[in-house]
C-alpha atoms as a PDB file:
ATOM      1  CA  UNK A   1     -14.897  24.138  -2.215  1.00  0.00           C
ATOM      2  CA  UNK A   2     -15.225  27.162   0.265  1.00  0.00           C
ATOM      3  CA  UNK A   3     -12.428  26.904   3.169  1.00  0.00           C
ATOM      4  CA  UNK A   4     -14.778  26.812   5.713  1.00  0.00           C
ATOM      5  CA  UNK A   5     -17.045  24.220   4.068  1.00  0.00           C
ATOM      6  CA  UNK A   6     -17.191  21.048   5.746  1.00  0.00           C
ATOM      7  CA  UNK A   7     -16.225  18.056   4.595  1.00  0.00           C
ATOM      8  CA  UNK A   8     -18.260  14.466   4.758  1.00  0.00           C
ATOM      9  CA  UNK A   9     -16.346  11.584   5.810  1.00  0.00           C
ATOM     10  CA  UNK A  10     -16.908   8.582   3.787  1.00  0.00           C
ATOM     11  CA  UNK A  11     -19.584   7.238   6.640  1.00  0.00           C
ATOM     12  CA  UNK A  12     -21.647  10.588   5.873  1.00  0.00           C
ATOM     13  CA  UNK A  13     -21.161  12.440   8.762  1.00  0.00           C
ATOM     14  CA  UNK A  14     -19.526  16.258   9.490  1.00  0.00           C
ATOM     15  CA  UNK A  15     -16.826  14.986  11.590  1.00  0.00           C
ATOM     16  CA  UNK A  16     -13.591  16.818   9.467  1.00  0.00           C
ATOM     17  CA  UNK A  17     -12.442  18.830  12.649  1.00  0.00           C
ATOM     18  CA  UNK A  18     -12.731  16.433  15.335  1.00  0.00           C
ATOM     19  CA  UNK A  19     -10.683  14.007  13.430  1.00  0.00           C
ATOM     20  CA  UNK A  20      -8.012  16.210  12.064  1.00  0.00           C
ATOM     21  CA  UNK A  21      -7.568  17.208  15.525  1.00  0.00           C
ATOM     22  CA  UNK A  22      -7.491  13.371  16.584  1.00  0.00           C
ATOM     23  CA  UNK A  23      -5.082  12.712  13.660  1.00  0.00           C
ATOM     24  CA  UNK A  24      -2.567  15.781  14.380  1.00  0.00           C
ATOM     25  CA  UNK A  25      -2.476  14.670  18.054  1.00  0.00           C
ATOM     26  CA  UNK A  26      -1.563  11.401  17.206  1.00  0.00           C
ATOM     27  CA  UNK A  27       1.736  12.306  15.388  1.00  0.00           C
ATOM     28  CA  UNK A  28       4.877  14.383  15.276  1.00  0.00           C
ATOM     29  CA  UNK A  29       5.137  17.066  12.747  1.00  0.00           C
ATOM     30  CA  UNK A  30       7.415  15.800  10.928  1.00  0.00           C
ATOM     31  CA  UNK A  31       7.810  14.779   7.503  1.00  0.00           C
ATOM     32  CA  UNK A  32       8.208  11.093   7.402  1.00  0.00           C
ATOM     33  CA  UNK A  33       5.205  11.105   9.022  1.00  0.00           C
ATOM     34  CA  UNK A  34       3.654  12.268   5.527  1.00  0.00           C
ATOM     35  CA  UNK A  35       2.672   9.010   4.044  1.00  0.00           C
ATOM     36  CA  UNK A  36       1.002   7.143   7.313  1.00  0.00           C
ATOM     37  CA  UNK A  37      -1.066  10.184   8.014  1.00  0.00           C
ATOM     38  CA  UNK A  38      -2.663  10.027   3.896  1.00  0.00           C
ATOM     39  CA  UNK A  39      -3.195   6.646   4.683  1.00  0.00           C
ATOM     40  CA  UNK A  40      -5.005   7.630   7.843  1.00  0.00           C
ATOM     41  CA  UNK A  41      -6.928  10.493   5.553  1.00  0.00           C
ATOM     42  CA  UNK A  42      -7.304   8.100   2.862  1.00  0.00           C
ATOM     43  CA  UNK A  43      -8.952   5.538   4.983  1.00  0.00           C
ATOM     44  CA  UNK A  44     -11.550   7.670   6.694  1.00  0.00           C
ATOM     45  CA  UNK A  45     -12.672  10.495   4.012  1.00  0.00           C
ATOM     46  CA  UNK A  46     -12.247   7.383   1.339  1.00  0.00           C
ATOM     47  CA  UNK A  47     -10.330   9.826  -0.437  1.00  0.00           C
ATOM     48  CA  UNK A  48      -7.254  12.888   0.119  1.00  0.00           C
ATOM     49  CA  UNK A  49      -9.537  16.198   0.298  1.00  0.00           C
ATOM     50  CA  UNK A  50      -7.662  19.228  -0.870  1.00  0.00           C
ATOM     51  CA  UNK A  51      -8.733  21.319   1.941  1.00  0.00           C
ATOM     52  CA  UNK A  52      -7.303  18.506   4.208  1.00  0.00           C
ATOM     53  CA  UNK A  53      -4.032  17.999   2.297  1.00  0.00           C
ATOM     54  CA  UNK A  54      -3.439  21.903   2.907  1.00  0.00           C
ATOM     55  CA  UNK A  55      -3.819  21.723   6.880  1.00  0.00           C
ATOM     56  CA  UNK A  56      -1.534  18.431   6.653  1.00  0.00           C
ATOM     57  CA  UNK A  57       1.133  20.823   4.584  1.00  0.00           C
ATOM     58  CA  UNK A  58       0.631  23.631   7.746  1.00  0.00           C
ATOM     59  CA  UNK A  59       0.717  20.752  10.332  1.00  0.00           C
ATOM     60  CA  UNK A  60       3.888  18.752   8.767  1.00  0.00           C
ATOM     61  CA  UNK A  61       5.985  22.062   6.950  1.00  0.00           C
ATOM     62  CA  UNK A  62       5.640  20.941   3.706  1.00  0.00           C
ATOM     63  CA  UNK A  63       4.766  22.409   0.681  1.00  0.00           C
ATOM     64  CA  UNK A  64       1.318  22.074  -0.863  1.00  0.00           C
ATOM     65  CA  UNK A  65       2.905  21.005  -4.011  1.00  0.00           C
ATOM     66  CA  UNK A  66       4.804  17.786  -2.513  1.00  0.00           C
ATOM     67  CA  UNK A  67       1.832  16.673  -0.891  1.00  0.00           C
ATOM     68  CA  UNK A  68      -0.254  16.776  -3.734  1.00  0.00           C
ATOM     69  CA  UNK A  69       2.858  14.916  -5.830  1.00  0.00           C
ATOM     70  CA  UNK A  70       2.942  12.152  -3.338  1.00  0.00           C
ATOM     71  CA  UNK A  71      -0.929  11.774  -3.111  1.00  0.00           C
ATOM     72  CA  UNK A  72      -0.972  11.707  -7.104  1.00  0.00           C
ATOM     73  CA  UNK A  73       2.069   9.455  -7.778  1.00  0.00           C
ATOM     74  CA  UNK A  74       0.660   6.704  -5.397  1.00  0.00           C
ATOM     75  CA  UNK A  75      -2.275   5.024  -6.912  1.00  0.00           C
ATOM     76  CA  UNK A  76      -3.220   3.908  -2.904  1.00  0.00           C
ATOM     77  CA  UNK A  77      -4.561   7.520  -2.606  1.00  0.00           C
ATOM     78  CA  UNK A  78      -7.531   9.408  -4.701  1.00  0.00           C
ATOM     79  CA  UNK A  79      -8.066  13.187  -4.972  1.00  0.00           C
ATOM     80  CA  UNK A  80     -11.832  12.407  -5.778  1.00  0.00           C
ATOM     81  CA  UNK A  81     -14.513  10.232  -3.670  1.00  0.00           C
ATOM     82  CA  UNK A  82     -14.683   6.512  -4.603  1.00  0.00           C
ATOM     83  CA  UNK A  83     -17.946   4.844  -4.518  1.00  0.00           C
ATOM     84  CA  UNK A  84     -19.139   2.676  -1.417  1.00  0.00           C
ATOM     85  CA  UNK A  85     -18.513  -0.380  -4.299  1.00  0.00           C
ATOM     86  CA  UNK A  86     -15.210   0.369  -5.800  1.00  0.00           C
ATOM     87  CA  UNK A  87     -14.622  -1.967  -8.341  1.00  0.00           C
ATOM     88  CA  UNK A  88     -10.929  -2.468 -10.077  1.00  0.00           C
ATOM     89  CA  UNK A  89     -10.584  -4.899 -12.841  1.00  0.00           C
ATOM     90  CA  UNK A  90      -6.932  -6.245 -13.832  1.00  0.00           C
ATOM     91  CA  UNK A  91      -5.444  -5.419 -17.344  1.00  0.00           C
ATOM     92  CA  UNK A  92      -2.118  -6.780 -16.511  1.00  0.00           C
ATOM     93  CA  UNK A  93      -0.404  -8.789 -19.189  1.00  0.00           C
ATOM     94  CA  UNK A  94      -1.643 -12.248 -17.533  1.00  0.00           C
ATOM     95  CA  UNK A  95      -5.280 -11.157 -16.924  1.00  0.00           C
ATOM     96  CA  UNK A  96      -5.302  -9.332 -19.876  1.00  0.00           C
ATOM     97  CA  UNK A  97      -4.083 -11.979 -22.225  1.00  0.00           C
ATOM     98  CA  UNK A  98      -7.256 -14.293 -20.084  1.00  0.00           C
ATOM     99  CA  UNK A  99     -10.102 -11.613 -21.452  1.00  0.00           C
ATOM    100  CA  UNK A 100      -9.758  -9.098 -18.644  1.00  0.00           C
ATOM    101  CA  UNK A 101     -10.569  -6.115 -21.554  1.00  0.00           C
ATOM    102  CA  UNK A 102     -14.042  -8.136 -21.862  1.00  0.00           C
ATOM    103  CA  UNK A 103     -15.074  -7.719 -18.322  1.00  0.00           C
ATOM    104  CA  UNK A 104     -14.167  -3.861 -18.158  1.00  0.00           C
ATOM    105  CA  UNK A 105     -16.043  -3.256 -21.552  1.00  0.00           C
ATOM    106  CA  UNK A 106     -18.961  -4.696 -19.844  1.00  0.00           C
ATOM    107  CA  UNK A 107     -18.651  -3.113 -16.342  1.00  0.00           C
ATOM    108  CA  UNK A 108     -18.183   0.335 -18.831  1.00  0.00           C
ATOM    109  CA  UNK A 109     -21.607  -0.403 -20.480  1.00  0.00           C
ATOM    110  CA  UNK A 110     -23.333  -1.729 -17.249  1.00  0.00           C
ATOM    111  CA  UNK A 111     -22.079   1.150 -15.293  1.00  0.00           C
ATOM    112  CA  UNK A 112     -22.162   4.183 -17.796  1.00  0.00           C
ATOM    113  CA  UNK A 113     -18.993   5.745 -16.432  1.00  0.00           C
ATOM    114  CA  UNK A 114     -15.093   5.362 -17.194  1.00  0.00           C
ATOM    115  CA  UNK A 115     -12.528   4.571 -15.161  1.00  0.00           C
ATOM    116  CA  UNK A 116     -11.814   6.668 -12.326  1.00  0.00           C
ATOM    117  CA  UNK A 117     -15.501   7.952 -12.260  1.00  0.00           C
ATOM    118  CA  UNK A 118     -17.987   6.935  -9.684  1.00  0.00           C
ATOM    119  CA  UNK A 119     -21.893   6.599 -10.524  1.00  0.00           C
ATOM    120  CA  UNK A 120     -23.599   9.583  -9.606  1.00  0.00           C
ATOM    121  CA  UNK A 121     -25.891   7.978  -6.812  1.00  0.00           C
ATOM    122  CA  UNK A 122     -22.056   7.371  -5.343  1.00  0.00           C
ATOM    123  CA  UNK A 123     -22.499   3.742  -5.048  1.00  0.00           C
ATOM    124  CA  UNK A 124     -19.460   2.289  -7.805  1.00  0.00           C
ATOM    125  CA  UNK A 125     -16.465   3.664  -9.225  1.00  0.00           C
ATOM    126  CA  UNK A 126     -14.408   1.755 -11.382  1.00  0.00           C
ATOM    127  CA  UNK A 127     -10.525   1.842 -11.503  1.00  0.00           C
ATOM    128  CA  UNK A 128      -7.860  -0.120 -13.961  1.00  0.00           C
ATOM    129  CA  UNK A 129      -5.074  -1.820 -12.094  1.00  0.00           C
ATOM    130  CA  UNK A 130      -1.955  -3.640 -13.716  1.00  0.00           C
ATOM    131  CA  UNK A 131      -1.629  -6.234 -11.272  1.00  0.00           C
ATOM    132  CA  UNK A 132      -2.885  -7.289  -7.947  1.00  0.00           C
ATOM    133  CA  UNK A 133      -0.666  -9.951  -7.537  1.00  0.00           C
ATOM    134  CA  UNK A 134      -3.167 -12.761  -8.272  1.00  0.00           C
ATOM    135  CA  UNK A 135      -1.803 -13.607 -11.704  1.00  0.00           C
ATOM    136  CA  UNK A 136      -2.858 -17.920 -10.816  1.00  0.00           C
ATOM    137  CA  UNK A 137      -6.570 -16.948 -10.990  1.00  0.00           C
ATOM    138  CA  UNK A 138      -6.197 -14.519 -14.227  1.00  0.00           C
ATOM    139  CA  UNK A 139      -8.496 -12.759 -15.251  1.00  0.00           C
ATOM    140  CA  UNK A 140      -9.095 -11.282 -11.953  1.00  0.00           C
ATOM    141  CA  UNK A 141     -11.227  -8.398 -11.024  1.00  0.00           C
ATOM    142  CA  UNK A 142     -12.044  -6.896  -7.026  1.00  0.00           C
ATOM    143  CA  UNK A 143     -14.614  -5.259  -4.978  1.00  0.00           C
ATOM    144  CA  UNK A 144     -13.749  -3.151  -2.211  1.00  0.00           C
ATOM    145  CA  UNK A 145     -10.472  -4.713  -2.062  1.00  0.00           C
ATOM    146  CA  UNK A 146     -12.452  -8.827  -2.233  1.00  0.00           C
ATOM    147  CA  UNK A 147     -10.491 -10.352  -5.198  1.00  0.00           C
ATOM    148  CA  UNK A 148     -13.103 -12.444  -7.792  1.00  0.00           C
ATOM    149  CA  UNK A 149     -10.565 -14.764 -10.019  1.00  0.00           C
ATOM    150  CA  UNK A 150     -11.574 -17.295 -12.702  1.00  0.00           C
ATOM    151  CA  UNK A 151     -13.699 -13.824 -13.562  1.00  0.00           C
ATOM    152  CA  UNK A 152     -15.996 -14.045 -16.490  1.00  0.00           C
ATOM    153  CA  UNK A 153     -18.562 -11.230 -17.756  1.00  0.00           C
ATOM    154  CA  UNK A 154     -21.295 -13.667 -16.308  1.00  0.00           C
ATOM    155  CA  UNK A 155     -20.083 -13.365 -12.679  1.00  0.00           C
ATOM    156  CA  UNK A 156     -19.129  -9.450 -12.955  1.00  0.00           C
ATOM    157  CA  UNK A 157     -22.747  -9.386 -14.203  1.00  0.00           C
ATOM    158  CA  UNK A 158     -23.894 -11.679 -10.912  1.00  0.00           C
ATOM    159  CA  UNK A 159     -21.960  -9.710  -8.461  1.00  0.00           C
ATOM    160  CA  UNK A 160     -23.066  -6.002  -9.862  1.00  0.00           C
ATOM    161  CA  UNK A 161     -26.679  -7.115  -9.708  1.00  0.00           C
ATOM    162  CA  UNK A 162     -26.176  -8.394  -6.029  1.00  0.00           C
ATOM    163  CA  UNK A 163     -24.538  -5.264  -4.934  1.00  0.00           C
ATOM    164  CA  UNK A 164     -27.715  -3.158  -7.146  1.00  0.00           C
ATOM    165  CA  UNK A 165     -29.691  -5.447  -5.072  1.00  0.00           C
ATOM    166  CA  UNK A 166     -28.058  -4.233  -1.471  1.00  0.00           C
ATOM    167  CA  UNK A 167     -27.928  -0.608  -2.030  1.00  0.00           C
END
């Protein structure tokens, strides 16, 4: 990416300076401000642009490479786009032990990408999770954060072709 090449937000429109300026007015440059501001990032890109983790390391005084070890150790933050459907299924033990591996084989073959792709109209990405904390309603799988429990393939199947359907 060139330096000066600007940046979509995840609604599609060129607004990387006015809210970086927003953001950095909004906080003290300090560190422990580090993780609310990627959250903040996180939130309105829908993922941690590299150009925009290097004006955070300017802004804050911190090294490039902590930023970038904080935004990869968290799985809350992504260093690549996520689709406008991000879909996680659950291969904890408990979901995974209720077929879990059978309804992320079949999002794999609906979707023709692996985890931590998205589609290349940008509409799904898929991500594995270990546990979102819904272990009663194993196997469990989410959209855009919307937890489906009970899951089967059938109703992955029924959801995927409503949100095909919405576009």
């Amino acid at each position: 990416m060139q330096e000066n090449e600007t940046i979509k937000c995840c609604c599609g429109k060129d607004k990387k300076n006015e809210f970086i300026n927003q953001l950095f007015s909004e906080y003290q440059p300090i560190k422990d401000n580090l993780i609310q501001m990627l959250n903040e990032i996180q939130e309105h890109y829908g993922y941690v642009p590299m150009d925009v983790q290097k004006e955070l390391s300017e802004f804050l005084s911190i090294p490039m490479a902590e930023i970038y070890g904080v935004v990869t150790f968290y799985s809350r933050f992504s260093l690549k786009p996520k689709g406008k459907y991000n879909i996680s299924v659950c291969l904890g033990t408990a979901c995974f032990v209720k077929g879990s591996q059978k309804i992320m084989d079949r999002l794999l073959e609906r979707l023709e990408i692996k985890p931590g792709e998205t589609t290349e109209d940008g509409l799904f990405s898929i991500e594995e999770t270990r546990c979102v904390g819904a272990c009663g309603l194993a196997p469990v799988f989410t959209v855009n954060g919307e937890v489906y429990g009970k899951a089967t393939v059938q109703k992955l199947d029924q959801v995927l072709d409503e949100l095909m359907n919405k576009k």
